[in-house]
Protein backbone atom coordinates (compact mmCIF):
# COMPACT_ATOMS: atom_id res chain seq x y z
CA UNK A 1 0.00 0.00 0.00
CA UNK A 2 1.25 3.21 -1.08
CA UNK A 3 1.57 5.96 1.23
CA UNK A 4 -0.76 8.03 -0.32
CA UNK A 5 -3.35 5.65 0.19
CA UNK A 6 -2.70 4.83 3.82
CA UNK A 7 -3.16 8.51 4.69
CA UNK A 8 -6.20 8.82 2.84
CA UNK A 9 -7.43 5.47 4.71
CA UNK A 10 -6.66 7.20 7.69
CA UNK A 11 -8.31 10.14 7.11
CA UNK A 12 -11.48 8.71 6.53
CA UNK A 13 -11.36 6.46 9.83
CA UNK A 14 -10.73 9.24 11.83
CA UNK A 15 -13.66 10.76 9.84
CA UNK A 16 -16.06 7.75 10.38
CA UNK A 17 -15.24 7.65 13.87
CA UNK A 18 -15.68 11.69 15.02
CA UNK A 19 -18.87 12.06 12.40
CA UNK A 20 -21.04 10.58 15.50
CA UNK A 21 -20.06 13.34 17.58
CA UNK A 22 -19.87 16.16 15.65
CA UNK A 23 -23.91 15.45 14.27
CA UNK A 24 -24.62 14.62 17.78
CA UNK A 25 -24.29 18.49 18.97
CA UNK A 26 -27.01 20.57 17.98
CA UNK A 27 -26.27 23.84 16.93
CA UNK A 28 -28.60 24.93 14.17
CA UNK A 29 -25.90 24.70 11.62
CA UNK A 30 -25.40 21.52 9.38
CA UNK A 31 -22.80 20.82 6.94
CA UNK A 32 -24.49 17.49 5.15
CA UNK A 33 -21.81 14.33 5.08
CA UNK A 34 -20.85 14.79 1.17
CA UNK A 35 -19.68 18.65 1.67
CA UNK A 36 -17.64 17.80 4.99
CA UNK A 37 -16.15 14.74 3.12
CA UNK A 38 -15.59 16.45 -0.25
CA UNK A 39 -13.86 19.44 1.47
CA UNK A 40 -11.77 16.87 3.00
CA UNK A 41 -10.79 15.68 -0.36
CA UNK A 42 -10.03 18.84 -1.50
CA UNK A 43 -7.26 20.15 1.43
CA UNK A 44 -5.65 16.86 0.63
CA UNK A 45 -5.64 17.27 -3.09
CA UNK A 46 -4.45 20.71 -2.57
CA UNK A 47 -1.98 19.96 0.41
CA UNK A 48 -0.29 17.75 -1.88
CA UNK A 49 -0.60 19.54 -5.29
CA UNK A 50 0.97 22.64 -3.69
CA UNK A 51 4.12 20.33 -1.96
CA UNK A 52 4.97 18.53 -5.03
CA UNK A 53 4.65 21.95 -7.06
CA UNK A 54 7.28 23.72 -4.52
CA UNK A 55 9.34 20.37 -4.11
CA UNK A 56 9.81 20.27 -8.16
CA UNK A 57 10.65 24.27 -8.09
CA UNK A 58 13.22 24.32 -5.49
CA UNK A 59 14.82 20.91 -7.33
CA UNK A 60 14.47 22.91 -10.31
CA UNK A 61 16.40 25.44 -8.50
CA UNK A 62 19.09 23.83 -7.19
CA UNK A 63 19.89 22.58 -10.21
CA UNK A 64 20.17 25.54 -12.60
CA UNK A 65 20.01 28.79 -9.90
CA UNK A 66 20.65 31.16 -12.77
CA UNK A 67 16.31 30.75 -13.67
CA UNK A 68 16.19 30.71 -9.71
CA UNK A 69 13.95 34.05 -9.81
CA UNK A 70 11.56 32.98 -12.89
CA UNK A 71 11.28 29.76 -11.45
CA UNK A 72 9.61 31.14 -7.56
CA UNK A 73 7.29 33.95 -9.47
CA UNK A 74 6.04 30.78 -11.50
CA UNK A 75 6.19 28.35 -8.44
CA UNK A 76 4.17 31.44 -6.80
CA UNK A 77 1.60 31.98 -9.74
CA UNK A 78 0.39 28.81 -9.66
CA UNK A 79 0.36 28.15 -6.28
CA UNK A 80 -2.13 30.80 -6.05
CA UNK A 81 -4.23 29.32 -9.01
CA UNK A 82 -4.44 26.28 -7.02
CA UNK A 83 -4.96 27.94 -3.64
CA UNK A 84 -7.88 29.72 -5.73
CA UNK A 85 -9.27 26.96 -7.14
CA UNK A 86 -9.33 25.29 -3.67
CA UNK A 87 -11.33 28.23 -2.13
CA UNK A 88 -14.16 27.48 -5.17
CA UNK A 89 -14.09 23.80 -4.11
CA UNK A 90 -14.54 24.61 -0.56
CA UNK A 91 -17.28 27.03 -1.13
CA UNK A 92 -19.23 24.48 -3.46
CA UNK A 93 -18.59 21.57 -0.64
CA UNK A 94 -20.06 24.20 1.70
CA UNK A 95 -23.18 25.19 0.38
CA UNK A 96 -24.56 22.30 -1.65
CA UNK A 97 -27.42 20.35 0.54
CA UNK A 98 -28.64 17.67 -1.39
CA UNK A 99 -30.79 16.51 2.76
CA UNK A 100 -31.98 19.83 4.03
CA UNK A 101 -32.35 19.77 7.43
CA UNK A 102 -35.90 20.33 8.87
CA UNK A 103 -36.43 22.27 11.90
């Protein structure tokens, strides 16, 4: 088993196992299963999008530091396009509720 996979096996056990508690308080306020699991999906897409974007930069870097300079505003450019595009992801996971909650 890849590593990958054990953290995302993880991830969801410690999901499964705290998703009893957190429905059990009563707030007013309900994220539905499929958002809370979805935006889960998302910081670890992101999380590891962004790390093996910087990791290939700086190698890139080391390697020829001459292009050290157009290398970080790129690394930095699209770092922000996918710290944007995980912000739309989150909002979608957020407000999509496919079982309203009846009160």
């Amino acid at each position: 088993m890849t590593r990958y996979i054990q953290i995302v096996l993880i991830t969801c056990g410690v999901y499964l196992v705290m998703a009893g508690t957190a429905m059990a308080a009563d707030s007013g306020f309900s994220i539905p299963m499929s958002g809370a699991l979805g935006a889960g999906l998302v910081a670890i897409g992101s999380g590891l999008g962004i790390g093996r974007l910087a990791g290939n930069a700086f190698e890139s870097m080391a390697r020829q530091p001459e292009v050290a300079g157009q290398l970080f505003t790129s690394m930095l450019l699209a770092a922000a396009l996918v710290e944007g595009y995980t912000f739309y992801a989150l909002y979608i996971c957020s407000t999509q509720n496919p079982w309203p909650v009846a009160k």
